[in-house]
C-alpha atoms as a PDB file:
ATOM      1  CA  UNK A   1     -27.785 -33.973  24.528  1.00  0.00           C
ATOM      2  CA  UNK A   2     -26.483 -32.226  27.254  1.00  0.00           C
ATOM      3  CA  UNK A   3     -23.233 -33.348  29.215  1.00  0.00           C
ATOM      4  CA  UNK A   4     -25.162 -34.073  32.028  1.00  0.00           C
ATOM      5  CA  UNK A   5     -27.790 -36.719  30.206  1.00  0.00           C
ATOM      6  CA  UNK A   6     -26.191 -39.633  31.787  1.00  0.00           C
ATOM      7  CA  UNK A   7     -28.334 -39.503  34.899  1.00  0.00           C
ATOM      8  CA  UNK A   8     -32.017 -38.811  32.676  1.00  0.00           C
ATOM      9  CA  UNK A   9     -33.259 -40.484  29.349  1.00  0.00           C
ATOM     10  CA  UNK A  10     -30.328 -43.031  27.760  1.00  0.00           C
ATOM     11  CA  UNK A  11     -31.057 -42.939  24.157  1.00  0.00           C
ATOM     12  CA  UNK A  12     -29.920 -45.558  21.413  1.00  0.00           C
ATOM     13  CA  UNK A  13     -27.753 -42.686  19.872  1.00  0.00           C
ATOM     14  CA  UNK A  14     -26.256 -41.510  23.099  1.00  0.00           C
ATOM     15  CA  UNK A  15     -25.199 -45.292  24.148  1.00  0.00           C
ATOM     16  CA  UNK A  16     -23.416 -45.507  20.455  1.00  0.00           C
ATOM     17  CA  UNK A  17     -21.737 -42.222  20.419  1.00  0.00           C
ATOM     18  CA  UNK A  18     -20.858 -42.995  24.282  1.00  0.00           C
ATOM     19  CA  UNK A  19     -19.325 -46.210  23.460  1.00  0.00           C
ATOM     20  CA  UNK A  20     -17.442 -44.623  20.411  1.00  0.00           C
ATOM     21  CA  UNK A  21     -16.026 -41.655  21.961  1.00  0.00           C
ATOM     22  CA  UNK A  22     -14.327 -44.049  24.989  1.00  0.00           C
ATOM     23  CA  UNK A  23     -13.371 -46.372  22.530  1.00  0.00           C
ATOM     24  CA  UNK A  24     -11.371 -43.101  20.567  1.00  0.00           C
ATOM     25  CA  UNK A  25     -10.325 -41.981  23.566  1.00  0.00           C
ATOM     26  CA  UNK A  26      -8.926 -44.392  25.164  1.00  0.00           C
ATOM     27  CA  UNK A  27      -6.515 -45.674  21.798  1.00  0.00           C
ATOM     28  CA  UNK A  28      -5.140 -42.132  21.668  1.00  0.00           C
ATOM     29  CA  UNK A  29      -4.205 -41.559  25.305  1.00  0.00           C
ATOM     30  CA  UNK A  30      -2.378 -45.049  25.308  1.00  0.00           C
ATOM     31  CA  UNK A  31       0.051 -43.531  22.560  1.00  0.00           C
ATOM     32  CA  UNK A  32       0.017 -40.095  24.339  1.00  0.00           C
ATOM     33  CA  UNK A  33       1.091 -41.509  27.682  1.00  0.00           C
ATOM     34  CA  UNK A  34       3.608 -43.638  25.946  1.00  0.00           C
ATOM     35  CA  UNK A  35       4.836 -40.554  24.088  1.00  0.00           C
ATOM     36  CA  UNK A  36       5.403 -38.308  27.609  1.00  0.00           C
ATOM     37  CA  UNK A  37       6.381 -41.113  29.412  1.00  0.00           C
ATOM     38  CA  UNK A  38       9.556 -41.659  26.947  1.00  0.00           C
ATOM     39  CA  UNK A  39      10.758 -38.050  27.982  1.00  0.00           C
ATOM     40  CA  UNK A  40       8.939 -37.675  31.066  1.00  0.00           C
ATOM     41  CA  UNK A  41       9.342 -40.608  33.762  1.00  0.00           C
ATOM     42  CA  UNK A  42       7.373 -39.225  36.600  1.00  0.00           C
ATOM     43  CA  UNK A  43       4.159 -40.889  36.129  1.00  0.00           C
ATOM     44  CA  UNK A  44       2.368 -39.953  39.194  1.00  0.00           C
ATOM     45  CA  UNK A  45       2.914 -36.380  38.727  1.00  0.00           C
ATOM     46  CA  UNK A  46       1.223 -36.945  35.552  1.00  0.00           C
ATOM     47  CA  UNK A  47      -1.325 -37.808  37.217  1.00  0.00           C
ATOM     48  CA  UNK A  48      -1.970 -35.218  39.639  1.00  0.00           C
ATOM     49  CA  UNK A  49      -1.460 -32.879  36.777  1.00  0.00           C
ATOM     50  CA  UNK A  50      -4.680 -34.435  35.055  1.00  0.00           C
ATOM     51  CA  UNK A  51      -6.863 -34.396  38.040  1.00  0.00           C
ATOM     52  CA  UNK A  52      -5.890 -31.189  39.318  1.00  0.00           C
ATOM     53  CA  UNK A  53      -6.799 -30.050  35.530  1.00  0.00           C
ATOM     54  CA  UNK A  54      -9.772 -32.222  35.485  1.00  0.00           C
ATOM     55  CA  UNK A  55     -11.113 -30.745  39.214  1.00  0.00           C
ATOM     56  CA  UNK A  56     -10.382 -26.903  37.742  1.00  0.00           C
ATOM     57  CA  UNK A  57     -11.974 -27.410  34.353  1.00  0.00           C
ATOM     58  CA  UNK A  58     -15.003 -28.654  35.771  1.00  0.00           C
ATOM     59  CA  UNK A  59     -15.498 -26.394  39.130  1.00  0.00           C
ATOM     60  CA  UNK A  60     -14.751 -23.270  37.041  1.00  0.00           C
ATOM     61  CA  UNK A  61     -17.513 -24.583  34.186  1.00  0.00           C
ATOM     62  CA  UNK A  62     -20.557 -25.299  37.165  1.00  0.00           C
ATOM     63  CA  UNK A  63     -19.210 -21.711  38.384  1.00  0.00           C
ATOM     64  CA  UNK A  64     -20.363 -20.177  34.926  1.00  0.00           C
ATOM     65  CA  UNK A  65     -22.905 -22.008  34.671  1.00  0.00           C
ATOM     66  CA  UNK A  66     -21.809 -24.195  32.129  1.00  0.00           C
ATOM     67  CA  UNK A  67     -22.423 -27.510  33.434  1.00  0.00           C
ATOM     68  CA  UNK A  68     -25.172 -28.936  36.202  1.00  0.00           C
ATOM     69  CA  UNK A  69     -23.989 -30.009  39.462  1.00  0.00           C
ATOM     70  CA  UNK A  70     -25.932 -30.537  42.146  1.00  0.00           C
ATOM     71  CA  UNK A  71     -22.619 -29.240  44.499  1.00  0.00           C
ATOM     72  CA  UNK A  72     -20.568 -31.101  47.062  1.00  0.00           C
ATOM     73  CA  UNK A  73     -21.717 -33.403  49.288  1.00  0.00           C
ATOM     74  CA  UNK A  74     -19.946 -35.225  52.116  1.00  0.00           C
ATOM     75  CA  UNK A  75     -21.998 -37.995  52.606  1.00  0.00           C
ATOM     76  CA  UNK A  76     -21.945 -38.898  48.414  1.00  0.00           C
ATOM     77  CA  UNK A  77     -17.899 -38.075  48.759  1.00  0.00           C
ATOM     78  CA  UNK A  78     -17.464 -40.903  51.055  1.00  0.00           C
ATOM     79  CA  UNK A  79     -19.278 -43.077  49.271  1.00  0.00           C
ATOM     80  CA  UNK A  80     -17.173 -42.227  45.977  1.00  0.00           C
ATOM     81  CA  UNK A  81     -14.323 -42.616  47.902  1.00  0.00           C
ATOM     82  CA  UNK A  82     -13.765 -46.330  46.807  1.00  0.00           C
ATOM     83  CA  UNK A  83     -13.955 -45.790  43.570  1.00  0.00           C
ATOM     84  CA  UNK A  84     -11.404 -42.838  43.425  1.00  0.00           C
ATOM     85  CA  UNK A  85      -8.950 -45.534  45.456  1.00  0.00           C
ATOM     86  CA  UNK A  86      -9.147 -47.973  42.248  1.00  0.00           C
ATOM     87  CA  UNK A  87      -9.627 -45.365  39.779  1.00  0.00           C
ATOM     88  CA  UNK A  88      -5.859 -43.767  40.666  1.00  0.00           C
ATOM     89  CA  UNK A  89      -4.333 -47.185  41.830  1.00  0.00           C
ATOM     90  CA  UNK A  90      -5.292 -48.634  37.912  1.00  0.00           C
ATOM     91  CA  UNK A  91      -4.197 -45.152  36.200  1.00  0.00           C
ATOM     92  CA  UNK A  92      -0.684 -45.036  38.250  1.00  0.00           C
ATOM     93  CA  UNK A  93       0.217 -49.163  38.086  1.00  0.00           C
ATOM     94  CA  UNK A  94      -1.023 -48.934  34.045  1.00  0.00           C
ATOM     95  CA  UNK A  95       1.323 -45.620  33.570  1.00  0.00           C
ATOM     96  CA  UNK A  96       3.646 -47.565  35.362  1.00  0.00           C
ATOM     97  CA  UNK A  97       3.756 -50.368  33.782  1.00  0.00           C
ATOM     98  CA  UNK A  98       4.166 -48.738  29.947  1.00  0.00           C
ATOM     99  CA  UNK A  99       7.463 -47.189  30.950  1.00  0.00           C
ATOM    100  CA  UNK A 100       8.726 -50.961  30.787  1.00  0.00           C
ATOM    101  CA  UNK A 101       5.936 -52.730  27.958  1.00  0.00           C
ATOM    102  CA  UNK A 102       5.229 -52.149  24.936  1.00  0.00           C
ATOM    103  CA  UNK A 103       1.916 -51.013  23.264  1.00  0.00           C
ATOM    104  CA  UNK A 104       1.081 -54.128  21.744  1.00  0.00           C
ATOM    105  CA  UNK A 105       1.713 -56.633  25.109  1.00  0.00           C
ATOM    106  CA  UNK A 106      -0.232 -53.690  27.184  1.00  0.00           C
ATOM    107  CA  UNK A 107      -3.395 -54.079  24.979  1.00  0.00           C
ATOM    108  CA  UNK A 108      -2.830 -57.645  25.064  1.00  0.00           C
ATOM    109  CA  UNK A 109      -2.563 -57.881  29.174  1.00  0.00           C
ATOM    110  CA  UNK A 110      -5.557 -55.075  29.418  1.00  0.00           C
ATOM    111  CA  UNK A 111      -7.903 -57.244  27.477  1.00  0.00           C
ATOM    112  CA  UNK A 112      -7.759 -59.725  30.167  1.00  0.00           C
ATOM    113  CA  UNK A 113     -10.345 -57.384  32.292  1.00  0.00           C
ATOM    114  CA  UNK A 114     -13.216 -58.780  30.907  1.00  0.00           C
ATOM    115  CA  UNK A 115     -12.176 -61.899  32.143  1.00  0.00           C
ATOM    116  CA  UNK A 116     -11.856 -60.207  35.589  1.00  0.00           C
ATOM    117  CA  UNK A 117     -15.282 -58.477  35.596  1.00  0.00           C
ATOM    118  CA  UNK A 118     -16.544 -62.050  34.652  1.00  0.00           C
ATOM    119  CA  UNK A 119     -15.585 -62.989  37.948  1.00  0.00           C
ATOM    120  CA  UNK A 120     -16.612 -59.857  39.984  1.00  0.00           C
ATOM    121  CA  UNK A 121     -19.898 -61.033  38.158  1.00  0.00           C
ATOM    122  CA  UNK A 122     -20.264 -64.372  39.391  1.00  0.00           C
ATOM    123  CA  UNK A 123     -18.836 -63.487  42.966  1.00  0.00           C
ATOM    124  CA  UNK A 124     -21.324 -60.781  43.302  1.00  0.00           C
ATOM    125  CA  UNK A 125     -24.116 -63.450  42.375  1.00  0.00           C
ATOM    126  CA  UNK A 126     -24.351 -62.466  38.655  1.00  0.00           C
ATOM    127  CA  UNK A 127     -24.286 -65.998  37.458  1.00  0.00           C
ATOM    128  CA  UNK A 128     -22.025 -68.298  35.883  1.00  0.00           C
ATOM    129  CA  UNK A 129     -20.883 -67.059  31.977  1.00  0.00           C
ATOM    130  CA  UNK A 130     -21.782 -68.302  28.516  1.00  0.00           C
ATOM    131  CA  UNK A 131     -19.776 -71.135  27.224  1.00  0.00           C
ATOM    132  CA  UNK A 132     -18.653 -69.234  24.373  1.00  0.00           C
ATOM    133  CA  UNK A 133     -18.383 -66.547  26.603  1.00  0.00           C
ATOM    134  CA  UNK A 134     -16.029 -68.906  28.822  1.00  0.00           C
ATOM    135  CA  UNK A 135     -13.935 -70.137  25.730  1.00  0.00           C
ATOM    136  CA  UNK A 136     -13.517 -66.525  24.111  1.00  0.00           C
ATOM    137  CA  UNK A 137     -12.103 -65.403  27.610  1.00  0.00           C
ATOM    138  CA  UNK A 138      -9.648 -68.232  27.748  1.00  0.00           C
ATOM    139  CA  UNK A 139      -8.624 -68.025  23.914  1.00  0.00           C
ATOM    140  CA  UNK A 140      -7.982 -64.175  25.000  1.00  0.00           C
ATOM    141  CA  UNK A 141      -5.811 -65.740  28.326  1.00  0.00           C
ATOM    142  CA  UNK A 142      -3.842 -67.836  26.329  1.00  0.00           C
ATOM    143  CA  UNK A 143      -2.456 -65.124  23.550  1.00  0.00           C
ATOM    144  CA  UNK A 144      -1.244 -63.601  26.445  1.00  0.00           C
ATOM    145  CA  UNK A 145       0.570 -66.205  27.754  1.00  0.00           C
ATOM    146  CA  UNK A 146       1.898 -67.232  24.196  1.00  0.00           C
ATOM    147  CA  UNK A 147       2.886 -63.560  23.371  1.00  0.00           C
ATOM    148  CA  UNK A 148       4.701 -63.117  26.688  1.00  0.00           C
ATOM    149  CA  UNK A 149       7.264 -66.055  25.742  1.00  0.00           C
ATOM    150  CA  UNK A 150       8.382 -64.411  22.518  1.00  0.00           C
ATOM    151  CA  UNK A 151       8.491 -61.023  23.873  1.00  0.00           C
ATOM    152  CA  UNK A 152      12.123 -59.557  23.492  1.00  0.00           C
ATOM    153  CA  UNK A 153      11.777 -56.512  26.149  1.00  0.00           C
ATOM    154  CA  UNK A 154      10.047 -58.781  28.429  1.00  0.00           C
ATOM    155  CA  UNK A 155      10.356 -56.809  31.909  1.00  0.00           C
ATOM    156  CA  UNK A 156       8.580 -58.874  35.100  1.00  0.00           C
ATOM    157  CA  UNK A 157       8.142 -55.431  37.122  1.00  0.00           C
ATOM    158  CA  UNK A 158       6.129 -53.976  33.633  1.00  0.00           C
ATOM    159  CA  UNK A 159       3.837 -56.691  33.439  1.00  0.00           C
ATOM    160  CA  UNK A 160       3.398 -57.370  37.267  1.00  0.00           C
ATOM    161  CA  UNK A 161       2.336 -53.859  37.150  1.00  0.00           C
ATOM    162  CA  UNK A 162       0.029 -54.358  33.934  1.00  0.00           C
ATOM    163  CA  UNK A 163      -1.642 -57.731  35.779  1.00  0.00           C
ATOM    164  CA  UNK A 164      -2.308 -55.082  39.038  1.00  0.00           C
ATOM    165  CA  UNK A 165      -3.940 -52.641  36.546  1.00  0.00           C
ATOM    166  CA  UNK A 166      -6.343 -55.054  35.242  1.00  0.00           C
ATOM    167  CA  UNK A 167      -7.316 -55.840  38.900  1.00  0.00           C
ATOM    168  CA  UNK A 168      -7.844 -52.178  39.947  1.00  0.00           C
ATOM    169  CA  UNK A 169      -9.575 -51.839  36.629  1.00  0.00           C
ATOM    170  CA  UNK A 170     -11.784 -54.381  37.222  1.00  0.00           C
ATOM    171  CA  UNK A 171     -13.131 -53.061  40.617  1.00  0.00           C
ATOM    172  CA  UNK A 172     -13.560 -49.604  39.906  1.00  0.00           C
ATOM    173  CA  UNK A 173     -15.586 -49.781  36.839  1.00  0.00           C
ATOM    174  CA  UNK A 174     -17.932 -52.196  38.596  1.00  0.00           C
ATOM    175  CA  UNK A 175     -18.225 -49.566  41.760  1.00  0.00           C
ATOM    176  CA  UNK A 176     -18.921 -46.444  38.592  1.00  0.00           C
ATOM    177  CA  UNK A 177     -21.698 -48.687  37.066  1.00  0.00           C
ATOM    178  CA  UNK A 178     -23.141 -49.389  40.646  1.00  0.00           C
ATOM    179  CA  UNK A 179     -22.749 -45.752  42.332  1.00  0.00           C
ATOM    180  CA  UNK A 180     -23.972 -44.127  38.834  1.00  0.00           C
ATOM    181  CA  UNK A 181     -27.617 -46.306  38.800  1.00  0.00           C
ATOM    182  CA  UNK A 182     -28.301 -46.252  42.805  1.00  0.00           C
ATOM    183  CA  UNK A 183     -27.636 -42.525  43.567  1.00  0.00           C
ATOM    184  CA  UNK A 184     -28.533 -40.649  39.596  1.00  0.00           C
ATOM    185  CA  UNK A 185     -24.943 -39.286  39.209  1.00  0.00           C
ATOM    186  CA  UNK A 186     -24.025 -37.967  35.779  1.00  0.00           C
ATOM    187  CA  UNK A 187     -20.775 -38.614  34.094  1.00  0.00           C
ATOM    188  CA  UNK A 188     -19.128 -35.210  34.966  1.00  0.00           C
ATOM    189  CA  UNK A 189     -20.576 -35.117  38.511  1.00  0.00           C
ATOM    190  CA  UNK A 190     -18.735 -38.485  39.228  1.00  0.00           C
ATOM    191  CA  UNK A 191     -15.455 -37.134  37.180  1.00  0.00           C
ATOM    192  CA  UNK A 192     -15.677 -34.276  39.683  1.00  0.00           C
ATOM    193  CA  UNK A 193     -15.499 -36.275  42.943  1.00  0.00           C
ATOM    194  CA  UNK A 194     -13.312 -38.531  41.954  1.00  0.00           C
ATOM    195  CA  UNK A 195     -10.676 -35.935  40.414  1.00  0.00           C
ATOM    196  CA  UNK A 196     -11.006 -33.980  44.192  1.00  0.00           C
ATOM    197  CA  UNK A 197     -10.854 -36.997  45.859  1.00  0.00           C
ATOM    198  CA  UNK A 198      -7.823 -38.039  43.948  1.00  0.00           C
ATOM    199  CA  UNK A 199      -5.690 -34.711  44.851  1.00  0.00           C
ATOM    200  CA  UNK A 200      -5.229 -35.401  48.565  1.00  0.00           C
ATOM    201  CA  UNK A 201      -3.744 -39.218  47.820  1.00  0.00           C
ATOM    202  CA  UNK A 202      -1.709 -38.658  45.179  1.00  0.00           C
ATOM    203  CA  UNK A 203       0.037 -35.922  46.988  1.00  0.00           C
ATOM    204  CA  UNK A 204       0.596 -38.035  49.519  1.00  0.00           C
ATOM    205  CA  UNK A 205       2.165 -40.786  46.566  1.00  0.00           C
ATOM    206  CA  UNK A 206       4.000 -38.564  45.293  1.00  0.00           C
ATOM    207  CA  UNK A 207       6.133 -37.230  48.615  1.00  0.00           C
ATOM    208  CA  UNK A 208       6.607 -40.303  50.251  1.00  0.00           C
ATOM    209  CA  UNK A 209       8.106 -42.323  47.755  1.00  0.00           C
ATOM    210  CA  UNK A 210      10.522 -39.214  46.565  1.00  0.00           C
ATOM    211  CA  UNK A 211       9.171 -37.929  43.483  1.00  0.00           C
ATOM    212  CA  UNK A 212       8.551 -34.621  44.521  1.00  0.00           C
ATOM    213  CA  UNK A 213      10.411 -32.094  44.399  1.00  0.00           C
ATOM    214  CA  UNK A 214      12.467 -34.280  41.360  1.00  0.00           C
ATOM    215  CA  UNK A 215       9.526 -34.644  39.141  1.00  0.00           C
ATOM    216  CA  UNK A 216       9.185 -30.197  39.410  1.00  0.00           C
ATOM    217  CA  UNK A 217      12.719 -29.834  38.913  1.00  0.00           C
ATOM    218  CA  UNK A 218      12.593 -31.899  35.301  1.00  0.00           C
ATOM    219  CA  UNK A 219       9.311 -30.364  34.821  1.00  0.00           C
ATOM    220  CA  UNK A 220      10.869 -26.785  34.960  1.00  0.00           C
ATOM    221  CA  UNK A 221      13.947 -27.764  33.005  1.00  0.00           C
ATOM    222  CA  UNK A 222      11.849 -29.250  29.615  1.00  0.00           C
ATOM    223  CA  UNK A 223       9.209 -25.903  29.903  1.00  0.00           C
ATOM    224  CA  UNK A 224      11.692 -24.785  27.148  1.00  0.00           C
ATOM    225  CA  UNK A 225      10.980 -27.582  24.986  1.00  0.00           C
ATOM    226  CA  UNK A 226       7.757 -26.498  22.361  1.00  0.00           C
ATOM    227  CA  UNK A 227       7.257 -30.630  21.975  1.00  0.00           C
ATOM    228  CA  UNK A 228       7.259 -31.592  25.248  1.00  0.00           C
ATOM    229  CA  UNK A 229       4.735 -29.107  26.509  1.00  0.00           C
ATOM    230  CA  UNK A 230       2.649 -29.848  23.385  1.00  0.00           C
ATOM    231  CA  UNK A 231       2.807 -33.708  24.295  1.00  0.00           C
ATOM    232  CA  UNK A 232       2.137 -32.390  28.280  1.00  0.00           C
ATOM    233  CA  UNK A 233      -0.867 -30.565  27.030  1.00  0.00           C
ATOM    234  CA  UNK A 234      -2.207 -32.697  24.739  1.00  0.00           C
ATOM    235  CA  UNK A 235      -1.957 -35.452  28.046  1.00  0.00           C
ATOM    236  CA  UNK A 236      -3.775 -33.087  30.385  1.00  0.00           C
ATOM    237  CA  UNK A 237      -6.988 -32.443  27.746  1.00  0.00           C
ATOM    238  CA  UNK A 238      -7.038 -36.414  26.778  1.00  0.00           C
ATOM    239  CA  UNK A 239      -6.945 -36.982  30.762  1.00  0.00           C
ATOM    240  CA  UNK A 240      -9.746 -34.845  30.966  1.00  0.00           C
ATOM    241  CA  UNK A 241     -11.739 -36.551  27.638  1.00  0.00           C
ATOM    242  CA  UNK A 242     -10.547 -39.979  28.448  1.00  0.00           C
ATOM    243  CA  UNK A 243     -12.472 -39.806  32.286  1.00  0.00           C
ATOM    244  CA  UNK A 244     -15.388 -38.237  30.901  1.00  0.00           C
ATOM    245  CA  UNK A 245     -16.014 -40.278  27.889  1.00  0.00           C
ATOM    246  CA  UNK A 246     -15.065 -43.898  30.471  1.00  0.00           C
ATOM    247  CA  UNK A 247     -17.477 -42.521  33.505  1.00  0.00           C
ATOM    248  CA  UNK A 248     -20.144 -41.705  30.554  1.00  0.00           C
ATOM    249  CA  UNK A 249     -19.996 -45.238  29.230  1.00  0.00           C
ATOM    250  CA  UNK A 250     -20.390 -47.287  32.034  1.00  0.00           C
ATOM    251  CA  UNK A 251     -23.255 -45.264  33.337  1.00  0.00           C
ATOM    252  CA  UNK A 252     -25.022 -45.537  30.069  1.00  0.00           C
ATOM    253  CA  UNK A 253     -24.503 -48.505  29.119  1.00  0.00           C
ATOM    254  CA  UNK A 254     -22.400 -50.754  31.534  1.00  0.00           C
ATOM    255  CA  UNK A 255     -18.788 -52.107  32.917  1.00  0.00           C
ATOM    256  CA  UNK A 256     -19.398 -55.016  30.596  1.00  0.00           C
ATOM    257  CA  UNK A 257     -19.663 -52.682  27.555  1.00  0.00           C
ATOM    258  CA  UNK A 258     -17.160 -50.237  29.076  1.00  0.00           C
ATOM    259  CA  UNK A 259     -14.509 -53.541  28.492  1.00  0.00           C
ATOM    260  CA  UNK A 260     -15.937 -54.589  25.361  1.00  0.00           C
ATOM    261  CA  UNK A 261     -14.990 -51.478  23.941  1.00  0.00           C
ATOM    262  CA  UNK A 262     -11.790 -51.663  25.365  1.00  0.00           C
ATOM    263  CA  UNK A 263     -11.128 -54.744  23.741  1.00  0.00           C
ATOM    264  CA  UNK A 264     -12.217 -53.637  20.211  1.00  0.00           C
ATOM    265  CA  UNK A 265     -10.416 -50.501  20.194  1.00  0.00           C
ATOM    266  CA  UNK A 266      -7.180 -52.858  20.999  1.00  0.00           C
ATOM    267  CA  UNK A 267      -7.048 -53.855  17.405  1.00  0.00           C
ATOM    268  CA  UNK A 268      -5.938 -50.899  16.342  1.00  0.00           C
ATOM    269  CA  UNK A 269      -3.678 -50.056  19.231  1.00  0.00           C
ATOM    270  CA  UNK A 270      -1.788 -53.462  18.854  1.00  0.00           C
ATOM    271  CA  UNK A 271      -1.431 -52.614  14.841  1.00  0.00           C
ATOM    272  CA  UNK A 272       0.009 -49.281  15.334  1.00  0.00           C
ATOM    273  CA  UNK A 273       1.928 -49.815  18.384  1.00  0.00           C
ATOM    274  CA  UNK A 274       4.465 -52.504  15.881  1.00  0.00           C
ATOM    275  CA  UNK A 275       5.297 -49.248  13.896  1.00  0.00           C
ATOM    276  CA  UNK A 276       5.277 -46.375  16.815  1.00  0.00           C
ATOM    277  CA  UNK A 277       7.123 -44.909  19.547  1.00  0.00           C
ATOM    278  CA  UNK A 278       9.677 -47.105  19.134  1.00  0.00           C
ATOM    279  CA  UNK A 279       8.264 -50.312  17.728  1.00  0.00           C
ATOM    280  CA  UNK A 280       8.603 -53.882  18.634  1.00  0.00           C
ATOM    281  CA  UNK A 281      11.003 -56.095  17.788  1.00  0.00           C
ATOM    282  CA  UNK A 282       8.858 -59.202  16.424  1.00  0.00           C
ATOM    283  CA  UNK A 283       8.847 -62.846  17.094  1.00  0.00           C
ATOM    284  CA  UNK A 284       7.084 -65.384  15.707  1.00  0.00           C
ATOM    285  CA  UNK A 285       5.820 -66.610  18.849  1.00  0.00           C
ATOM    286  CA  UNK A 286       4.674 -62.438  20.031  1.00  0.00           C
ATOM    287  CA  UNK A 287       2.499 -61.943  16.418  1.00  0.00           C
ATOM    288  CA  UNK A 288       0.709 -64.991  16.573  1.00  0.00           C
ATOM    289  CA  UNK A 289       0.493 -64.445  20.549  1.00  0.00           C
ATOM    290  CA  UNK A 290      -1.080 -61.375  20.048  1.00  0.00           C
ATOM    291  CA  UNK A 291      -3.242 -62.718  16.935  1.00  0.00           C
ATOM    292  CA  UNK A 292      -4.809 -65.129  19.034  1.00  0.00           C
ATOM    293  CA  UNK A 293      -5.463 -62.464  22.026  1.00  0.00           C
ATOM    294  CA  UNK A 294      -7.357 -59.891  18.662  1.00  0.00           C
ATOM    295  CA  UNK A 295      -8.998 -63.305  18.114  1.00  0.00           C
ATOM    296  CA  UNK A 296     -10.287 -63.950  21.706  1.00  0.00           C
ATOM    297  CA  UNK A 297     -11.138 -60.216  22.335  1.00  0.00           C
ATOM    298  CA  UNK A 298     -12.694 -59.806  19.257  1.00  0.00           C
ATOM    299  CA  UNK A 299     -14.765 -63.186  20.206  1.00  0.00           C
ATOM    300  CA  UNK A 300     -15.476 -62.255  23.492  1.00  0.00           C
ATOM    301  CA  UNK A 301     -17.462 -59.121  22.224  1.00  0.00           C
ATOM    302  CA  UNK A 302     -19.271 -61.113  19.607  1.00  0.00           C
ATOM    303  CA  UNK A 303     -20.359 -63.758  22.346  1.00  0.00           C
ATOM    304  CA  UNK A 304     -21.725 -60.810  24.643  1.00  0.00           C
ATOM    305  CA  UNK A 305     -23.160 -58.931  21.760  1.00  0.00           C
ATOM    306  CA  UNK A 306     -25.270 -62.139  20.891  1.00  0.00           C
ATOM    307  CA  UNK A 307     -25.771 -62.898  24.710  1.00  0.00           C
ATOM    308  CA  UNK A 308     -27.429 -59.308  25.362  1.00  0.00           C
ATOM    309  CA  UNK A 309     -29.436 -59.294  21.830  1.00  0.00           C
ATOM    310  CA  UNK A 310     -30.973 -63.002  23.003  1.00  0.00           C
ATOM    311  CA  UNK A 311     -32.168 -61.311  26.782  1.00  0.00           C
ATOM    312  CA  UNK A 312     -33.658 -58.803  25.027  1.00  0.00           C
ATOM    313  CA  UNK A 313     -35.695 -60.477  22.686  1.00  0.00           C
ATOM    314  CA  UNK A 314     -38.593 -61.608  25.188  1.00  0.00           C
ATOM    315  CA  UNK A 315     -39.302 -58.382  26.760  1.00  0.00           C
ATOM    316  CA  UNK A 316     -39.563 -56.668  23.381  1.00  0.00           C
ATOM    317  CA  UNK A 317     -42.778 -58.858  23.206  1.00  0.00           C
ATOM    318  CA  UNK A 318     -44.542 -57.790  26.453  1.00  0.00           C
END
């Protein structure tokens, strides 16, 4: 399996280990982003750290011939240009949002994207959902809404900017699994565009609302600090694995599973982010909030799992 085996053959194996390695991937660079993000406040530089790393890494690999690429194209950079848009609105409003809510609530507000691509679905003439579908995405609604009231370090701005996330989430990820199937793009080709296409915007972000110079200034003051640049480095690589590992699952399998996966891996997040990086402080009302939200999720995944095994079952018969 080559990295580039998105756009040929999609294997059983390669759909599992795609879906795993997000799923990994995604829990580790919540806690990472948390973790900078606690000494480090300048989230958009953040991000134009890990796209200018991701846009290196990868020209400097098709230069030795490391990776396939079949080079840039204007006409295919325009077209990408959408999905770059989303992609760095849902990254900045998500990093935004965790410098005000914790771990547990984040997970908990994220898993309402399935409910969002649910209705991209059925607005883009997909159909209407399952009724267990339906009721798993509402059971996953509510815990929200249940958590929220007995969250202590409840902060409007952090969870306005969570709710925006999910949105910008929600539209990008259907735009990867569209632009991968209609013009054969593999998972690093579309990390490539959308990591150049990202540069130009977020510099733009970044002056105009006053965080540069600032964010170089603090930047250049902690390069002393072992920890920090270990945290900064370990964000930059995870940036890098985290894109790769999203773009790879959508393309081979789909947004749908992209968010399922999202949802399962949540489980674990919301456990560990009680104990870590500063905790929560817990409420009766916030556990069984966030129970119910695990419940929904995990409900949600089982209802889609049993949805696409049922669809499949009469053309294994032709």
């Amino acid at each position: 399996m080559t990295v580039d085996s998105a756009a040929g053959e999609v294997t059983p194996m390669l759909s599992l280990v795609a879906a795993l390695s997000y799923g990994v991937a995604s829990m580790a660079m919540v806690f990472i982003n948390k973790a900078i993000l606690m000494q480090y406040a300048y989230s958009m530089t953040l991000l134009i750290l890990q796209q200018l790393a991701t846009t290196l890494l990868i020209y400097f690999g098709q230069v030795m011939g490391l990776s396939k690429g079949k080079g840039f194209n204007m006409v295919t950079a325009k077209k990408l240009l959408p999905i770059s848009l989303f992609y760095n609105a849902n990254v900045a409003f998500a990093l935004a949002s965790l410098k005000g809510v914790n771990i547990p609530m984040y997970i908990a507000i994220k898993r309402l994207t399935p409910l969002a691509v649910l209705v991209a679905g059925i607005l883009r003439g997909k159909g209407k959902p399952s009724k267990q579908v339906a009721l798993a995405v509402l059971c996953t609604a509510a815990g929200v809404l249940v958590a929220a009231l007995g969250d202590f370090s409840f902060d409007l701005i952090g969870y306005s900017m969570a709710l925006t996330s999910v949105f910008f989430q929600t539209m990008y990820l259907v735009l990867v699994e569209k632009s991968g199937a209609e013009d054969g793009l593999s998972s690093i080709e579309l990390m490539y565009y959308n990591s150049l296409l990202s540069l130009p915007f977020l510099l733009f972000v970044i002056i105009a609302t006053g965080e540069f110079p600032n964010s170089l200034s603090m930047l250049s003051s902690k390069a002393n600090s072992i920890g920090f640049l270990v945290i900064l480095v370990l964000s930059l690589v995870m940036g890098i694995v985290l894109n790769f590992t999203m773009f790879l699952c959508t393309i081979v399998n789909s947004a749908l599973t992209t968010t399922i996966v999202g949802v399962l891996k949540g489980v674990g997040s919301t456990t560990l982010g009680f104990f870590l990086l500063g905790g929560v402080q817990v409420h009766s009302l916030n556990v069984t909030g966030l129970v119910i939200n695990t419940i929904g999720g995990i409900w949600y995944s089982y209802a889609k799992y049993q949805q696409k095994k049922r669809s499949h079952k009469p053309a294994s018969r032709v």
